[in-house]
C-alpha atoms as a PDB file:
ATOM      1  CA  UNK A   1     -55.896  30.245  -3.862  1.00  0.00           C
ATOM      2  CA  UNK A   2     -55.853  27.908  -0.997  1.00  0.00           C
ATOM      3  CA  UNK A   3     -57.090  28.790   2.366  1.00  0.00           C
ATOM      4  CA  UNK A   4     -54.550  28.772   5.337  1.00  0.00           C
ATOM      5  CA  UNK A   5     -57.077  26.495   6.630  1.00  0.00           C
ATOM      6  CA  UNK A   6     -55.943  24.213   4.429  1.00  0.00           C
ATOM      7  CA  UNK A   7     -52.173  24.334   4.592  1.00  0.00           C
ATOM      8  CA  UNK A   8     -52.329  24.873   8.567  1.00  0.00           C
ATOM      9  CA  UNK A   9     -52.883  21.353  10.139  1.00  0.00           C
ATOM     10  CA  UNK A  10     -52.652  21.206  13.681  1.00  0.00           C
ATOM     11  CA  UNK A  11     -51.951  18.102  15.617  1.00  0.00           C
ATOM     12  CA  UNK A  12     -52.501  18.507  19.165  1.00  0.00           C
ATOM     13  CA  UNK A  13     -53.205  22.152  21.205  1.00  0.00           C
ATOM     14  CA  UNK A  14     -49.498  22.257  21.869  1.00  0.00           C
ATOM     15  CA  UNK A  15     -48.858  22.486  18.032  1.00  0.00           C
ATOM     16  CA  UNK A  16     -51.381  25.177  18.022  1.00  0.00           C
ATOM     17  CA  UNK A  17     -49.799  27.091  20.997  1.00  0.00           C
ATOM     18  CA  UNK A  18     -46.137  26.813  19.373  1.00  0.00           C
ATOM     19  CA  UNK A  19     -47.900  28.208  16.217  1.00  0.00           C
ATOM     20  CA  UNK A  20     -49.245  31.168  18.137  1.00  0.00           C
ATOM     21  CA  UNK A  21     -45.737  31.485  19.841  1.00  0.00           C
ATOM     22  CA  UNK A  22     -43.877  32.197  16.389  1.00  0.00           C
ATOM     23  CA  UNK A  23     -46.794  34.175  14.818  1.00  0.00           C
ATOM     24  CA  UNK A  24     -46.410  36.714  17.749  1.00  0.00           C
ATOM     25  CA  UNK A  25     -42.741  36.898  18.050  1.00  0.00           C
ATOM     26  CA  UNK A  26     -42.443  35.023  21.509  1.00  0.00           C
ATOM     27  CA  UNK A  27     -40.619  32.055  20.520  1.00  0.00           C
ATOM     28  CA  UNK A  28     -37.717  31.933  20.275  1.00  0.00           C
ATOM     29  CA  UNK A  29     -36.055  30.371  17.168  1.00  0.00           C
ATOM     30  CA  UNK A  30     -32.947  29.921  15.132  1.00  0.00           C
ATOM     31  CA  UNK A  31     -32.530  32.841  12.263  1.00  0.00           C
ATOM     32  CA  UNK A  32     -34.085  31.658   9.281  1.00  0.00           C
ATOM     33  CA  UNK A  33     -37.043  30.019  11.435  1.00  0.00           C
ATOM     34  CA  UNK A  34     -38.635  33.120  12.214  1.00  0.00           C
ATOM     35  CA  UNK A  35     -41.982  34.681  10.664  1.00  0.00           C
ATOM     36  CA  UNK A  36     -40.064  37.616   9.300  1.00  0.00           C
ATOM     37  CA  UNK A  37     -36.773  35.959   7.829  1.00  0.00           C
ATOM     38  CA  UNK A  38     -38.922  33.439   6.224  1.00  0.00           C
ATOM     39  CA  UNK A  39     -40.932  36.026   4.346  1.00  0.00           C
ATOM     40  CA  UNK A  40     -38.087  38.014   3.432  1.00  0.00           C
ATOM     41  CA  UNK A  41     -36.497  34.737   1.583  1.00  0.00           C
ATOM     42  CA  UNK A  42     -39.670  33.850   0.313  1.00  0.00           C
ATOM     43  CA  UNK A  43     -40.031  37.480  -1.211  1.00  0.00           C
ATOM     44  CA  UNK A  44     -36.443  37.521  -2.665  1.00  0.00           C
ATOM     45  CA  UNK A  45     -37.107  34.107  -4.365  1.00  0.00           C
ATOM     46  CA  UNK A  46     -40.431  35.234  -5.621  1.00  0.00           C
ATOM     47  CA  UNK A  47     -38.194  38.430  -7.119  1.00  0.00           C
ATOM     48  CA  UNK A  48     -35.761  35.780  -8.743  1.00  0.00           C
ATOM     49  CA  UNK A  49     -38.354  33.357 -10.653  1.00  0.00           C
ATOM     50  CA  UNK A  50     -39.758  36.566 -12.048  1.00  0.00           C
ATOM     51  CA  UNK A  51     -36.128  38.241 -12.869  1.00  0.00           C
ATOM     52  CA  UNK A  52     -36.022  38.675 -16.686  1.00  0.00           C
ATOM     53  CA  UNK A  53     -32.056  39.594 -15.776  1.00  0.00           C
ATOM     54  CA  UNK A  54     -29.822  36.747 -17.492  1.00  0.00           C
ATOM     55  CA  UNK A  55     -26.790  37.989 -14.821  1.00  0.00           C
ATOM     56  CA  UNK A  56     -29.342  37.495 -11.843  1.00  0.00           C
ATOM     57  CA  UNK A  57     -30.924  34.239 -13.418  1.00  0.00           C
ATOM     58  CA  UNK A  58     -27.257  32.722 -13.617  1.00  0.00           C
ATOM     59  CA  UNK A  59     -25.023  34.266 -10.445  1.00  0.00           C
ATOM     60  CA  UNK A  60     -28.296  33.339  -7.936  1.00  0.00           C
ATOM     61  CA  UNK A  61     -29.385  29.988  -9.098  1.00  0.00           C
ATOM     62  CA  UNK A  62     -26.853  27.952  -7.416  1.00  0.00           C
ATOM     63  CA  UNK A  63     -27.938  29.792  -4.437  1.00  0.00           C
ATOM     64  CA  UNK A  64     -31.521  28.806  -5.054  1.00  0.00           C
ATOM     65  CA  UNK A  65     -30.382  25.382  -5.396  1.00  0.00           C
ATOM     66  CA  UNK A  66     -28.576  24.839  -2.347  1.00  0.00           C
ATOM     67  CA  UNK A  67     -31.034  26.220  -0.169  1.00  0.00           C
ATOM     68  CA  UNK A  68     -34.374  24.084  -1.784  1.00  0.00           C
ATOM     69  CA  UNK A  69     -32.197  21.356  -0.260  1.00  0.00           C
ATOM     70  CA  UNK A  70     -31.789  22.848   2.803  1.00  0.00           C
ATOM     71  CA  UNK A  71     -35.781  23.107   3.210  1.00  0.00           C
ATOM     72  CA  UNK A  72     -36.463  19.679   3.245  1.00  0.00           C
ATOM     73  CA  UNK A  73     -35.019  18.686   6.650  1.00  0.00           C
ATOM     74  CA  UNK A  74     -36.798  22.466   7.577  1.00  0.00           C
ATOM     75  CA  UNK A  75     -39.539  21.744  10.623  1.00  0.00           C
ATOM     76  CA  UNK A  76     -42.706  21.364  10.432  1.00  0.00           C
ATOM     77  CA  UNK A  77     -43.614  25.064  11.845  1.00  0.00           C
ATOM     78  CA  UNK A  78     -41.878  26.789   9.551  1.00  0.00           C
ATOM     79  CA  UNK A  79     -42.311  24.475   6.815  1.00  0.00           C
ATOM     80  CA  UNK A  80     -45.954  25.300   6.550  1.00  0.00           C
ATOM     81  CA  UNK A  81     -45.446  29.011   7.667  1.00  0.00           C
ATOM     82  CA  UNK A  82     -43.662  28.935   4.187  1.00  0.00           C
ATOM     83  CA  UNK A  83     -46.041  27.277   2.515  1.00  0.00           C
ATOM     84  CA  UNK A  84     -48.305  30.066   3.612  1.00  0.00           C
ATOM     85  CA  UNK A  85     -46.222  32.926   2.659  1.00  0.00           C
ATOM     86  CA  UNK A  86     -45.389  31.470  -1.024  1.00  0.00           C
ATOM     87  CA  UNK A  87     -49.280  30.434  -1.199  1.00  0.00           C
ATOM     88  CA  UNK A  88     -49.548  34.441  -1.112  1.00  0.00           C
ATOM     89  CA  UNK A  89     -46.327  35.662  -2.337  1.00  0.00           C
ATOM     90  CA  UNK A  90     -47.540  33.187  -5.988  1.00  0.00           C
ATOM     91  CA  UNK A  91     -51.765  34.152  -6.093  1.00  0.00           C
ATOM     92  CA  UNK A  92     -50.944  38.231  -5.608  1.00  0.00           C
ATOM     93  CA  UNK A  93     -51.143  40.506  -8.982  1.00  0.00           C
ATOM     94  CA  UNK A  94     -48.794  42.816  -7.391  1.00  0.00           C
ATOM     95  CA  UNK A  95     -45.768  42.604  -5.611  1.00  0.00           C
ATOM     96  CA  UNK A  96     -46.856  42.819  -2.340  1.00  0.00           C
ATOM     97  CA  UNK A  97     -44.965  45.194   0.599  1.00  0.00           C
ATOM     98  CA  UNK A  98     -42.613  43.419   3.339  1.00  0.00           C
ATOM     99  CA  UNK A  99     -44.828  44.391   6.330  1.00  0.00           C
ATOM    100  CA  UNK A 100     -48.220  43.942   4.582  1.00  0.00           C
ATOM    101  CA  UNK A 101     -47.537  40.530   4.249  1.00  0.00           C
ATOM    102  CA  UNK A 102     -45.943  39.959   7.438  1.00  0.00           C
ATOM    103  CA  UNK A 103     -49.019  41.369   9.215  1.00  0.00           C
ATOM    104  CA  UNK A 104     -51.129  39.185   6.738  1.00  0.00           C
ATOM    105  CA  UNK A 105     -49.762  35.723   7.502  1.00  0.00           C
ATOM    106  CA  UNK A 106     -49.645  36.981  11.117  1.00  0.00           C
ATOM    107  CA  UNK A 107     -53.214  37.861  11.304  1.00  0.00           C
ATOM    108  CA  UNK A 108     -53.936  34.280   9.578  1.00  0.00           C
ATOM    109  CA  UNK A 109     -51.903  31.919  11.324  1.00  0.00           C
ATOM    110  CA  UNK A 110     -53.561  33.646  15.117  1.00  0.00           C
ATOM    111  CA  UNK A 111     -57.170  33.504  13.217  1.00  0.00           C
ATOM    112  CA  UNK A 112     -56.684  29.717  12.773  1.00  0.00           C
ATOM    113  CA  UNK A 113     -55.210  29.217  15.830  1.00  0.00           C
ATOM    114  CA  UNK A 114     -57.909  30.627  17.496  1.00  0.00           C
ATOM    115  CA  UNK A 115     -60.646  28.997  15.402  1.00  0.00           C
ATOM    116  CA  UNK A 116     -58.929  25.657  16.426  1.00  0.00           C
ATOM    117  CA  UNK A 117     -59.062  26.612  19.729  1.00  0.00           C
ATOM    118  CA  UNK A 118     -62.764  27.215  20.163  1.00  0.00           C
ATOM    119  CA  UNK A 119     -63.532  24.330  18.133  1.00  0.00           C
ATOM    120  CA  UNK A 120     -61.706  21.752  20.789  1.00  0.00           C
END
């Protein structure tokens, strides 16, 4: 599993503080850019890849579709607070709960943040 260190890059402290702003709820963003809308979508696409329902696999996928398009003119915050979220979401065993991994990539995006911090 990678480390958030890893996926997290930060360019400048104002990257870092804009970070910090969306991990605690302070910013404010479009829906869909936010730290819980993007783990709920990440959850519900983690629950269709692993659907072993034909009717799901075929009346979702052009949703699916459309919106992997839709990600790659996505910003740079919340691209890589997705990448985050599907880092965990794809290395658990177990399905994890809606709030425990809310508070997880909460706790690790503030964690680097403040690691980068104290190291400049």
């Amino acid at each position: 599993m990678k480390k958030t260190k890893d996926i997290i890059k930060f360019l400048s402290k104002e990257d870092a503080e804009e970070f910090k702003q969306v991990a605690t709820g302070r910013k404010f963003c479009k829906q869909g850019e936010r730290l819980i809308d993007i783990c709920d979508q990440e959850l519900k696409r983690y629950e269709y890849q692993n659907s072993h329902n034909i009717f799901v696999r075929i009346f979702k996928a052009r949703k699916y579709r459309k919106n992997k398009e839709n990600f790659m003119i996505e910003n740079r915050i919340s691209s890589n607070i997705r990448a985050v979220v599907a880092n965990y979401v794809d290395n658990q065993e177990e399905v994890l709960d809606r709030y425990e991994l809310i508070n997880k990539v909460r706790t690790d995006i503030l964690e680097s943040v403040s690691e980068y911090e104290k190291a400049s």
